[in-house]
C-alpha atoms as a PDB file:
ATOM      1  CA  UNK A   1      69.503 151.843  97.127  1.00  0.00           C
ATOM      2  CA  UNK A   2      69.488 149.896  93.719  1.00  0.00           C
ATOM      3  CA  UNK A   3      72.031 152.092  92.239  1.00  0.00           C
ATOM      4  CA  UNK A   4      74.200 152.083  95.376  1.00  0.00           C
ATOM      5  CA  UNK A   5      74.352 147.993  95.203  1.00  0.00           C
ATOM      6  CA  UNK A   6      75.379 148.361  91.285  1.00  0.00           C
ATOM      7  CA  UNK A   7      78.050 150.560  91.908  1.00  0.00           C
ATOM      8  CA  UNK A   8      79.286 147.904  94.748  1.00  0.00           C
ATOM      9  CA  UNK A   9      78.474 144.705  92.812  1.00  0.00           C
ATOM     10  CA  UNK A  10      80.506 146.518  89.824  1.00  0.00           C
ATOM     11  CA  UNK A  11      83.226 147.306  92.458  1.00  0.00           C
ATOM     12  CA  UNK A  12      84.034 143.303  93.247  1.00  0.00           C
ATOM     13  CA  UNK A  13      83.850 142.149  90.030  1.00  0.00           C
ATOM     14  CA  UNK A  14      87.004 144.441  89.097  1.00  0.00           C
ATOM     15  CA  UNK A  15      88.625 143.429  92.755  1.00  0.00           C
ATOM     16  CA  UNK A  16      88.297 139.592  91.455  1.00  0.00           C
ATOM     17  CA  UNK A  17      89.254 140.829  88.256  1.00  0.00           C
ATOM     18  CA  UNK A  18      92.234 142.381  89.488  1.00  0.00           C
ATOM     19  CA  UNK A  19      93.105 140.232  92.076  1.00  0.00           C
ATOM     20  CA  UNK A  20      93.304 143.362  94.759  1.00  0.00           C
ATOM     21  CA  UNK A  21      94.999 140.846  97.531  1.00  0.00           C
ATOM     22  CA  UNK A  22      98.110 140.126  95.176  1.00  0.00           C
ATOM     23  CA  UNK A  23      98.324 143.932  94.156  1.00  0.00           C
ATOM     24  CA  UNK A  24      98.497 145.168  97.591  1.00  0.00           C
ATOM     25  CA  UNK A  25     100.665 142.317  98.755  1.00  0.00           C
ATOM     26  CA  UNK A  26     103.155 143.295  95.785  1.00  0.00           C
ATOM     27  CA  UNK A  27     103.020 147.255  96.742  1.00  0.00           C
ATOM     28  CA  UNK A  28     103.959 145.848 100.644  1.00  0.00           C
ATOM     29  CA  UNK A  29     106.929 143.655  99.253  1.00  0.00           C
ATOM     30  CA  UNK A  30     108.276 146.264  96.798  1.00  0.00           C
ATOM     31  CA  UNK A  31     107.909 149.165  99.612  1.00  0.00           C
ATOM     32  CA  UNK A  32     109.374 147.248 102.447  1.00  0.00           C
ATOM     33  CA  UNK A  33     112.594 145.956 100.409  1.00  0.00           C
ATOM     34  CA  UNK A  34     112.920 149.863  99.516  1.00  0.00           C
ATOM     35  CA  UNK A  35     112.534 150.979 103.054  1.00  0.00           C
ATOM     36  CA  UNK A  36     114.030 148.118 105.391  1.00  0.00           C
ATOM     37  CA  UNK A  37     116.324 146.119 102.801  1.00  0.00           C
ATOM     38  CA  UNK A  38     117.528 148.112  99.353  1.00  0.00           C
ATOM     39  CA  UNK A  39     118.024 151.806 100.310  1.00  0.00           C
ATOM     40  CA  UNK A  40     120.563 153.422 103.238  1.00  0.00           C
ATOM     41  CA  UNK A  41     117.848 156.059 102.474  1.00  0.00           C
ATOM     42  CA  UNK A  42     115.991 157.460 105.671  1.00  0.00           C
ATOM     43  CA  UNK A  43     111.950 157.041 105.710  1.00  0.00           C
ATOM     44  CA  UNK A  44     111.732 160.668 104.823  1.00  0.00           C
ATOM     45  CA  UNK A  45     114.087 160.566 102.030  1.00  0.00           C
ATOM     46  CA  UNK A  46     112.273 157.654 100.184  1.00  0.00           C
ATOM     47  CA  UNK A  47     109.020 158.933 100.450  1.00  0.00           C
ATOM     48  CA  UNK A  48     110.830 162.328  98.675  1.00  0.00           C
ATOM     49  CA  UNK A  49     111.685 159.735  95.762  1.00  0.00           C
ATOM     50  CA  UNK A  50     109.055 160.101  93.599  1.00  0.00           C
ATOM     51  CA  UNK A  51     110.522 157.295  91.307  1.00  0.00           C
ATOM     52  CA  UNK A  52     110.007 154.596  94.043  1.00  0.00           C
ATOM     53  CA  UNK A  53     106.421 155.240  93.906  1.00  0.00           C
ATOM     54  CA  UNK A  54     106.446 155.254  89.737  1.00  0.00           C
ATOM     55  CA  UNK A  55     108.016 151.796  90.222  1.00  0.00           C
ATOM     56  CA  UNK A  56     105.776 150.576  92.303  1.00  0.00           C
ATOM     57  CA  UNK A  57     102.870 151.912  90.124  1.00  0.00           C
ATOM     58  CA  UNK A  58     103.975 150.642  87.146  1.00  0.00           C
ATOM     59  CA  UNK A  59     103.872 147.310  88.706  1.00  0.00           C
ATOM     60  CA  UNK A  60     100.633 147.569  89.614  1.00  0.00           C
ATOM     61  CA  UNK A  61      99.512 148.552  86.540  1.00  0.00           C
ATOM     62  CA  UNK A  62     101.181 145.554  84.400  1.00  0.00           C
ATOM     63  CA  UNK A  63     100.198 143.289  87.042  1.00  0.00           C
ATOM     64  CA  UNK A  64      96.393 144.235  86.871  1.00  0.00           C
ATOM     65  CA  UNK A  65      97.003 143.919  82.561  1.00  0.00           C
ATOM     66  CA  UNK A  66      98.122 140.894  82.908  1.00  0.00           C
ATOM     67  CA  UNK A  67      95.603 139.334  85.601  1.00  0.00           C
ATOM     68  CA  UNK A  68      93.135 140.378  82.398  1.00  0.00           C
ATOM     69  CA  UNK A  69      95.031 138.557  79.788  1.00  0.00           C
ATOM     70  CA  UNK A  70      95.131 135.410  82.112  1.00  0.00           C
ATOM     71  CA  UNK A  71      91.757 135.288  82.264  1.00  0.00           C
ATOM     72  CA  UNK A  72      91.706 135.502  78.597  1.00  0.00           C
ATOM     73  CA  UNK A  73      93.580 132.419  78.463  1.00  0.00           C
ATOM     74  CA  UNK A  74      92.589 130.318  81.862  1.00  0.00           C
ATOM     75  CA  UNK A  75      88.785 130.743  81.507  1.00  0.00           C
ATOM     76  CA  UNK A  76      88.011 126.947  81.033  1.00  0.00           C
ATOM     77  CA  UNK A  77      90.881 125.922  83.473  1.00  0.00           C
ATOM     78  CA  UNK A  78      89.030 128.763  85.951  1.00  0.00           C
ATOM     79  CA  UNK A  79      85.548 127.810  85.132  1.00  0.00           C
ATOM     80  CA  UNK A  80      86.671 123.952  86.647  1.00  0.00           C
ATOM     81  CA  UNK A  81      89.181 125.065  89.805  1.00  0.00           C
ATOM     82  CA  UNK A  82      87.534 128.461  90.774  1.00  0.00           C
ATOM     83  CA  UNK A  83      83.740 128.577  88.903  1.00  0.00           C
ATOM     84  CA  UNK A  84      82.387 131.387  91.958  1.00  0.00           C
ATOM     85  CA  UNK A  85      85.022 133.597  90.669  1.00  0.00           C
ATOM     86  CA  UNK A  86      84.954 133.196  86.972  1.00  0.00           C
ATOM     87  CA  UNK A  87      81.498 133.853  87.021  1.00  0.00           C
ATOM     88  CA  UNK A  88      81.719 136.979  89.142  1.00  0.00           C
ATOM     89  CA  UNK A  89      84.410 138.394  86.403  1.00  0.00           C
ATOM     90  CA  UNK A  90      82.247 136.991  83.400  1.00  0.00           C
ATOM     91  CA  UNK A  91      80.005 139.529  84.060  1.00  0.00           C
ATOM     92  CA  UNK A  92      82.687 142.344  82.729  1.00  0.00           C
ATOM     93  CA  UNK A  93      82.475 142.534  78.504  1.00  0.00           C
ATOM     94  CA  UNK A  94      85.660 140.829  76.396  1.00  0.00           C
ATOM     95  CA  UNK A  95      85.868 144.537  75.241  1.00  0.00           C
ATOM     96  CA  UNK A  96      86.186 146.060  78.279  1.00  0.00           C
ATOM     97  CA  UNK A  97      88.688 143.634  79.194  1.00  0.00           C
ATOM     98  CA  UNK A  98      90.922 144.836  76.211  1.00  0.00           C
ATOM     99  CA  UNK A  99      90.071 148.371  76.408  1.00  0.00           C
ATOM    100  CA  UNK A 100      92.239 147.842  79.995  1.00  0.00           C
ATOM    101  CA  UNK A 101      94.320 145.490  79.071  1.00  0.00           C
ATOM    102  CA  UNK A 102      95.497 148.211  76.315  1.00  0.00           C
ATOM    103  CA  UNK A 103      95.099 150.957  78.713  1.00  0.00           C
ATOM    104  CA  UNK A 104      96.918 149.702  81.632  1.00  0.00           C
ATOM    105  CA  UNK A 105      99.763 148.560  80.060  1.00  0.00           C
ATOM    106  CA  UNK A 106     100.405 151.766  78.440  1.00  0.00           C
ATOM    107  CA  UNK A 107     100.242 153.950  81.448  1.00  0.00           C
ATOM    108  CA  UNK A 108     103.173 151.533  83.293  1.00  0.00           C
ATOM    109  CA  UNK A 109     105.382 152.069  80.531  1.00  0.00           C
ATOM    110  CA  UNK A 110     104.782 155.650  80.294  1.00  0.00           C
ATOM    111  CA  UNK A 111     105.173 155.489  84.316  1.00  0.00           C
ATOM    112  CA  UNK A 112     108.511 153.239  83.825  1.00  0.00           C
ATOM    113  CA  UNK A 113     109.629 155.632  80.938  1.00  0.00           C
ATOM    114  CA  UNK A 114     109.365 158.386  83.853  1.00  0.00           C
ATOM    115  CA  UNK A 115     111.705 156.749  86.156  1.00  0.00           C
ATOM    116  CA  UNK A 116     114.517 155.452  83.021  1.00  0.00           C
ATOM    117  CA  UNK A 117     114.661 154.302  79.509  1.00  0.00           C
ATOM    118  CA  UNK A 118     116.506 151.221  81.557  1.00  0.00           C
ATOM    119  CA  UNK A 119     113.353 151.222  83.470  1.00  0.00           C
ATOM    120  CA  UNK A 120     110.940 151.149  80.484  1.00  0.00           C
ATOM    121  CA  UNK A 121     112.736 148.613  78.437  1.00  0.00           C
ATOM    122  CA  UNK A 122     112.508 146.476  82.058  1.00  0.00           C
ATOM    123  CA  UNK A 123     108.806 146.550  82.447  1.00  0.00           C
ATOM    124  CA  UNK A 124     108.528 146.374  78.661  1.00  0.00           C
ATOM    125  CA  UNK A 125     110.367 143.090  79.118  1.00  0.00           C
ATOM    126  CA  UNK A 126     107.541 142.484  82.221  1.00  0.00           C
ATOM    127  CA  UNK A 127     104.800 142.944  80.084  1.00  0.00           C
ATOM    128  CA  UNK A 128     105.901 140.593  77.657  1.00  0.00           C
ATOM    129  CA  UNK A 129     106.936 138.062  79.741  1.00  0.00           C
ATOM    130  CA  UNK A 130     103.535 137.517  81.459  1.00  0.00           C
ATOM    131  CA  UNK A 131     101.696 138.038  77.691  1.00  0.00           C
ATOM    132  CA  UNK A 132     103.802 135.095  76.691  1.00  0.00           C
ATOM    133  CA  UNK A 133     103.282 132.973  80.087  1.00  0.00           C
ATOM    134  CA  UNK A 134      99.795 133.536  79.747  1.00  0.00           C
ATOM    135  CA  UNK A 135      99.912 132.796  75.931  1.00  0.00           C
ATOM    136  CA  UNK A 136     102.125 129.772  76.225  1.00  0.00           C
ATOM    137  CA  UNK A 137     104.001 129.537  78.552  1.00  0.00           C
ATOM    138  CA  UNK A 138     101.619 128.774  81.297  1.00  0.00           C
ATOM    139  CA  UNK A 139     101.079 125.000  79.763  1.00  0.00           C
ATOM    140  CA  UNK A 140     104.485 124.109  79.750  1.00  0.00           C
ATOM    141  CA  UNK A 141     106.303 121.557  82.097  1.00  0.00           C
ATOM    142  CA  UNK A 142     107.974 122.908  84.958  1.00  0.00           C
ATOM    143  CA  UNK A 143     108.534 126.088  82.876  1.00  0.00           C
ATOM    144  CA  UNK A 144     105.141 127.390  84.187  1.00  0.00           C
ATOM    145  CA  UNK A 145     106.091 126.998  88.089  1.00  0.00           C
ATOM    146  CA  UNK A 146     109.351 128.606  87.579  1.00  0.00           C
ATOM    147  CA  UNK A 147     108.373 131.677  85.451  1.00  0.00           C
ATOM    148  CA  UNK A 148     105.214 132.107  87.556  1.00  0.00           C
ATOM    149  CA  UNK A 149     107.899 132.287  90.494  1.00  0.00           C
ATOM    150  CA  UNK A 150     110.153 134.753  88.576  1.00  0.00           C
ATOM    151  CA  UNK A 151     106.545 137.045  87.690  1.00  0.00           C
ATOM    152  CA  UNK A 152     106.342 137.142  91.639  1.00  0.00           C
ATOM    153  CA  UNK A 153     109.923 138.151  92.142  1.00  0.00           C
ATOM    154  CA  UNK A 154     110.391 140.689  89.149  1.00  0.00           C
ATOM    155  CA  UNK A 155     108.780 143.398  90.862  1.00  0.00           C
ATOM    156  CA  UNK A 156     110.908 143.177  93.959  1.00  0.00           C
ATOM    157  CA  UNK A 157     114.084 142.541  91.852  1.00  0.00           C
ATOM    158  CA  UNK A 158     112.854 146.625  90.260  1.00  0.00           C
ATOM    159  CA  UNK A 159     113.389 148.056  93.626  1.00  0.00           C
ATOM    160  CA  UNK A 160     117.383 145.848  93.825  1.00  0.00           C
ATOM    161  CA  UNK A 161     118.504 147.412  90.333  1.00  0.00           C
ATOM    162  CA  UNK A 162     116.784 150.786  91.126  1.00  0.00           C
ATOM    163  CA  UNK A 163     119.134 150.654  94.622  1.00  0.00           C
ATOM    164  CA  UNK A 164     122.128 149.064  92.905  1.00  0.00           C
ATOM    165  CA  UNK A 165     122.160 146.948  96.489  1.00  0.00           C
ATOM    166  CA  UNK A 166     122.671 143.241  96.638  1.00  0.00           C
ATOM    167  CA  UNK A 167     124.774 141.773  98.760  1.00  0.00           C
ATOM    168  CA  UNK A 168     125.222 137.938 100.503  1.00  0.00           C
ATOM    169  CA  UNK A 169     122.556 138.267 103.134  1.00  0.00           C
ATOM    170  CA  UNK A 170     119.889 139.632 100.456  1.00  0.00           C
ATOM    171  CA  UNK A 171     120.969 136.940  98.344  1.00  0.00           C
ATOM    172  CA  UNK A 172     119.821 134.294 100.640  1.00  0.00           C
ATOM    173  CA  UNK A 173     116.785 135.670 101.420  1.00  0.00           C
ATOM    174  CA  UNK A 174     115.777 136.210  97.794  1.00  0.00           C
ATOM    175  CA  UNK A 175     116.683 132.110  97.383  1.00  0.00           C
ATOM    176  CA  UNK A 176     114.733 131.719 100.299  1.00  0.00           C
ATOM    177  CA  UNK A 177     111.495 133.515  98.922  1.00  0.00           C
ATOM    178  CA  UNK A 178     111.757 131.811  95.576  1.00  0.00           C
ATOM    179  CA  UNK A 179     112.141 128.156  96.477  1.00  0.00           C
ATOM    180  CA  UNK A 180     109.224 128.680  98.732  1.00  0.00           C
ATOM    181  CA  UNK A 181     107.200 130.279  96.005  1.00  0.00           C
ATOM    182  CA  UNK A 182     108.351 127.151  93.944  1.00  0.00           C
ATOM    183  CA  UNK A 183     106.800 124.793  96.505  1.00  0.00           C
ATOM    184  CA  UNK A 184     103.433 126.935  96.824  1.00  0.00           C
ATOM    185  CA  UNK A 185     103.148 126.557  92.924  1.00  0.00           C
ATOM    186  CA  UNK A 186     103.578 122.949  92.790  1.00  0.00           C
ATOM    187  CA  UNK A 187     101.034 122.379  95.831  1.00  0.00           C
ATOM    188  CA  UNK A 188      98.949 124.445  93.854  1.00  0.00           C
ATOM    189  CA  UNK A 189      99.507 121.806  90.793  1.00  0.00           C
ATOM    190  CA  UNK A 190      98.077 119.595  93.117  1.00  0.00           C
ATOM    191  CA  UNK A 191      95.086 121.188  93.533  1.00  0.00           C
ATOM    192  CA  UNK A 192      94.185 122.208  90.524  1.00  0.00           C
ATOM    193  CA  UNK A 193      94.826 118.780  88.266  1.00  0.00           C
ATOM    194  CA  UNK A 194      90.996 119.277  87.015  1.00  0.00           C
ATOM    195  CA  UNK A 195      91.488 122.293  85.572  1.00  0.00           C
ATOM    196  CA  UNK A 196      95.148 121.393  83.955  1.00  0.00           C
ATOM    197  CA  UNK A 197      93.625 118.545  82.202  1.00  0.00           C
ATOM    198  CA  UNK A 198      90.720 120.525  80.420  1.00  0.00           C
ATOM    199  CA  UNK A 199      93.233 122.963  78.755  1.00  0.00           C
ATOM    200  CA  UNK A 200      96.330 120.059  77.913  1.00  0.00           C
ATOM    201  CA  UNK A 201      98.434 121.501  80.947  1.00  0.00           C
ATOM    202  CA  UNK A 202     101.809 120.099  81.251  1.00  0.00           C
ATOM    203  CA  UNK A 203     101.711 119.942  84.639  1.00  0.00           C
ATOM    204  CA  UNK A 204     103.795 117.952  87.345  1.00  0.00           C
ATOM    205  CA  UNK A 205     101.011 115.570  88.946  1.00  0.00           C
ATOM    206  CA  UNK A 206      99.603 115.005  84.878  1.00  0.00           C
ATOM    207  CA  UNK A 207     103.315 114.033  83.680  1.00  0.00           C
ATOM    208  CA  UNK A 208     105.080 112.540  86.833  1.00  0.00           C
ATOM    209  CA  UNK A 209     101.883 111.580  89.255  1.00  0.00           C
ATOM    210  CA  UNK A 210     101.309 113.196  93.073  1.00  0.00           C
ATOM    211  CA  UNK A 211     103.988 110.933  94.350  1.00  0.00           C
ATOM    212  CA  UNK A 212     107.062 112.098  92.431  1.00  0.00           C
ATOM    213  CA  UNK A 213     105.159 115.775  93.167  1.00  0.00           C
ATOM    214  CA  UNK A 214     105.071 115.038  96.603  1.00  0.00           C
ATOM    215  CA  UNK A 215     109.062 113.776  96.366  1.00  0.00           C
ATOM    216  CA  UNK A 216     109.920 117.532  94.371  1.00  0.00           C
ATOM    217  CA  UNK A 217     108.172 119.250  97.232  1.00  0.00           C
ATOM    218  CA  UNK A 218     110.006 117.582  99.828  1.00  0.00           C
ATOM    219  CA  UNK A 219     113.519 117.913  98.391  1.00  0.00           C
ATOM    220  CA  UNK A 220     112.572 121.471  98.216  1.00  0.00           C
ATOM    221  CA  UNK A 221     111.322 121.890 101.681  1.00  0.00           C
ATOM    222  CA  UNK A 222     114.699 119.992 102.826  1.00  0.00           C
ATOM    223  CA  UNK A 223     116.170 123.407 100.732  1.00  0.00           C
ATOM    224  CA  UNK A 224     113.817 125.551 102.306  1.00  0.00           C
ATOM    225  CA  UNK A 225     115.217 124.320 105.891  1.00  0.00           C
ATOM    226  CA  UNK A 226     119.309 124.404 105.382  1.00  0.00           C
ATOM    227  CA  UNK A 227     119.107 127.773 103.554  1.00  0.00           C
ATOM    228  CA  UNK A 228     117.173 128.496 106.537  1.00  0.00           C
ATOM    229  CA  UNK A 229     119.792 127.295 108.630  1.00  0.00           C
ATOM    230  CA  UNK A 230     122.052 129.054 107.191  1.00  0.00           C
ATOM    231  CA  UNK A 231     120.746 132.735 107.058  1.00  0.00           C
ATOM    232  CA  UNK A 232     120.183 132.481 110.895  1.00  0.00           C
ATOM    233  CA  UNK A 233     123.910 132.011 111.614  1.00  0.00           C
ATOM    234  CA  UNK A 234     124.104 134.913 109.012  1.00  0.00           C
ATOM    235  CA  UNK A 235     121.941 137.476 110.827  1.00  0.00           C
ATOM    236  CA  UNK A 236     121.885 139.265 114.334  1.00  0.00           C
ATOM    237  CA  UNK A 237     118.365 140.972 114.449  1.00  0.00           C
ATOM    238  CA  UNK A 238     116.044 138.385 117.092  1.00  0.00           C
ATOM    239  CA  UNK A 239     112.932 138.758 115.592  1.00  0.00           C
ATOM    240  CA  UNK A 240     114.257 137.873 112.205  1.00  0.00           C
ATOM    241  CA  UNK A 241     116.077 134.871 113.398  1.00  0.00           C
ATOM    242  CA  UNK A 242     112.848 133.909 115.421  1.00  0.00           C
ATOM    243  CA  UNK A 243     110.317 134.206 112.174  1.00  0.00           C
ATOM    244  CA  UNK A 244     112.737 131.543 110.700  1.00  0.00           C
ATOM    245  CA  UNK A 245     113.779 129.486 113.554  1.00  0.00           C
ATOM    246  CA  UNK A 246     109.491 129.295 113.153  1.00  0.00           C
ATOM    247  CA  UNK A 247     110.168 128.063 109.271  1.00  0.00           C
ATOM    248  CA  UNK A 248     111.778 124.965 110.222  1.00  0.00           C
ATOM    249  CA  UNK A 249     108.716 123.108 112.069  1.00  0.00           C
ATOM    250  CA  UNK A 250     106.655 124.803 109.625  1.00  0.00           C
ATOM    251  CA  UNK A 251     108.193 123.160 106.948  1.00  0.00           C
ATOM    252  CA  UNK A 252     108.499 119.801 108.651  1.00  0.00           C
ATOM    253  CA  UNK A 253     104.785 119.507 109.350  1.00  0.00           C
ATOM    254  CA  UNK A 254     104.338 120.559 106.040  1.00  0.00           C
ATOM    255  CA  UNK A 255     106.140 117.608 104.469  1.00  0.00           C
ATOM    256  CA  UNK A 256     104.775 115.526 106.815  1.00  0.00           C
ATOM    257  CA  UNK A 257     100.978 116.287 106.017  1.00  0.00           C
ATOM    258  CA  UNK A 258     101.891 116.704 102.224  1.00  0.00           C
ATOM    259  CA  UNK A 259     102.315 112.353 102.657  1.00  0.00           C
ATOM    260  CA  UNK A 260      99.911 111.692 105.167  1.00  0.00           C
ATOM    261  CA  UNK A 261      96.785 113.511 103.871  1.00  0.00           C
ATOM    262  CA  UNK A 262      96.229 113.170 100.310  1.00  0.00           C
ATOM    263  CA  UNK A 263      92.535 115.430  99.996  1.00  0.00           C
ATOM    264  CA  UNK A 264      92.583 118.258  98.214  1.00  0.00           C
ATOM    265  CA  UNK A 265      91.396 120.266 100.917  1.00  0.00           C
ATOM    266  CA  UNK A 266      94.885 119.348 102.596  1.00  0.00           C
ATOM    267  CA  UNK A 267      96.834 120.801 100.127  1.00  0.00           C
ATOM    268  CA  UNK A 268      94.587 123.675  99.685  1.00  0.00           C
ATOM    269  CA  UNK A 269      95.269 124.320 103.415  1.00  0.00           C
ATOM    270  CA  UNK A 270      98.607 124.106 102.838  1.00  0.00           C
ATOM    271  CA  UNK A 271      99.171 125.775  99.780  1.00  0.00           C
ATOM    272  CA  UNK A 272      97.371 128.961 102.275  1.00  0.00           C
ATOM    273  CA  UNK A 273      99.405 128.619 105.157  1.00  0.00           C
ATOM    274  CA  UNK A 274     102.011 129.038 102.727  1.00  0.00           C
ATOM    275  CA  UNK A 275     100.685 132.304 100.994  1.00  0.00           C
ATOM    276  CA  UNK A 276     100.505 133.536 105.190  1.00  0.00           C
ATOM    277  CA  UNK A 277     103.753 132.299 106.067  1.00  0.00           C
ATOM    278  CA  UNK A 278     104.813 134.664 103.087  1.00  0.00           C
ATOM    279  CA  UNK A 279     102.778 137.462 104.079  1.00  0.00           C
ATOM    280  CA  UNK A 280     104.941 137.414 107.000  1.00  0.00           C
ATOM    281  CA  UNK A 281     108.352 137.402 105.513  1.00  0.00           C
ATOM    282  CA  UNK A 282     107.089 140.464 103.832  1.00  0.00           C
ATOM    283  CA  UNK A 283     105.989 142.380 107.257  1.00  0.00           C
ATOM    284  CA  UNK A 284     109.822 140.739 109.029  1.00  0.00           C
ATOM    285  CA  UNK A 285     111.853 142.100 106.047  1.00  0.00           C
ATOM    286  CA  UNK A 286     111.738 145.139 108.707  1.00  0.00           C
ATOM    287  CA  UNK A 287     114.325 143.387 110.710  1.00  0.00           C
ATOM    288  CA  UNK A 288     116.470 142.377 108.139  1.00  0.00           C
ATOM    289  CA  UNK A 289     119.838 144.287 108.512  1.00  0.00           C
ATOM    290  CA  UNK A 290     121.131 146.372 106.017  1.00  0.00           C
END
């Protein structure tokens, strides 16, 4: 019985590590834009592509690398915004940490290096991106939001070169995803202020204060809503057009309980509605027309 609750206790501290929900919600995102949005493939022909899959591993595996060198770098910023988790992942060595961080790394280039040498010198580009985020970059103003939003995106953008396909309507919905990954960062700013301060963050609140946050946020949402606007004139399929004719009094109570509740526990239900609302434009890219 002991050994069996090892095994599982060992289990979660990698899934914390690792930060499974992320992964998983990356493999979605990366196989629904090959299936519904990217490729005039059929289902069948695109689960014959066996390079699909080695981008979407390789992905995974640079991801889960670079979750381990962020907690390299965040562990006094984590020990003051998320202390249940930090402690859980504490409990794997420094060494092991680098034995994976090495390891993983190296098995999505050699994955990438499967696919292209365009491919490998793209995730080799990956890697070192979020190294140098995680390094540096991460405590740099406004920098950090928008190459935290570009580490989300990259992934996705794999699948778009791999399919040479990128027209208007993908365009907008890319824009779409990105400003509203922006806003989920900066809420997140707002929650974690504690944290930024013990490591000399250069964050938005520190440098401006939560009102001019607050103001960013809104001009974004007001962004959000006419790009909004505009892909449902653009698109024909009803269930699309319903998930973001649903955006726009999302996005207005959002704005209007980002000013009138100023708890963190506001913006931390926020900043998960947000990660849902998300989750969802993943599971509706099925309607999106290609």
């Amino acid at each position: 019985m002991s050994s069996s609750n090892n095994i599982f206790t060992v289990i979660v501290r990698y899934l914390f590590l690792f930060r499974i929900h992320n992964i998983l919600f990356i493999v979605i995102a990366q196989f629904f834009s090959a299936l519904f949005v990217f490729s005039t493939l059929s289902f069948l022909e695109i689960l014959n592509d066996r390079n699909i899959f080695l981008l979407i591993f390789s992905s995974v595996f640079i991801i889960m690398a670079g979750y381990i060198i962020n907690d390299f770098f965040d562990k006094k910023k984590d020990f003051i915004n998320y202390p249940l988790r930090l402690l859980i992942e504490n409990k794997i060595s420094s060494s092991t940490k680098l034995y994976l961080y090495i390891l993983l790394n190296s098995i999505g280039l050699i994955l990438s290096s499967l696919v292209s040498f365009r491919a490998f010198l793209f995730f080799a580009f990956y890697l070192a991106l979020i190294a140098l985020y995680s390094i540096r970059l991460s405590k740099v103003l406004l920098v950090r939001n928008l190459i935290s939003v570009f580490l989300y995106v990259i992934p996705i953008f794999a699948i778009a070169l791999y399919y040479k396909n990128f027209n208007y309507s993908i365009f907008l919905n890319a824009f779409l995803l990105t400003i509203i990954l922006l806003v989920k960062s900066l809420i997140k700013d707002l929650i974690n202020t504690l944290g930024d301060i013990s490591v000399n963050v250069e964050s938005v609140p520190l440098i401006y204060g939560e009102t001019k946050t607050k103001i960013v946020i809104t001009v974004l949402t007001i962004v959000i809503i006419f790009t909004d606007i505009i892909l449902i004139n653009e698109i024909e399929s009803y269930y699309r057009i319903l998930y973001l004719q649903f955006l726009i009094p999302f996005f207005i109570i959002l704005i209007v309980t980002l000013w009138f509740f100023k708890n963190k526990l506001a913006f931390f239900i926020l900043n998960n509605l947000i990660k849902f609302i998300i989750v969802m434009g993943i599971l509706f890219l099925i309607f999106i027309e290609k």
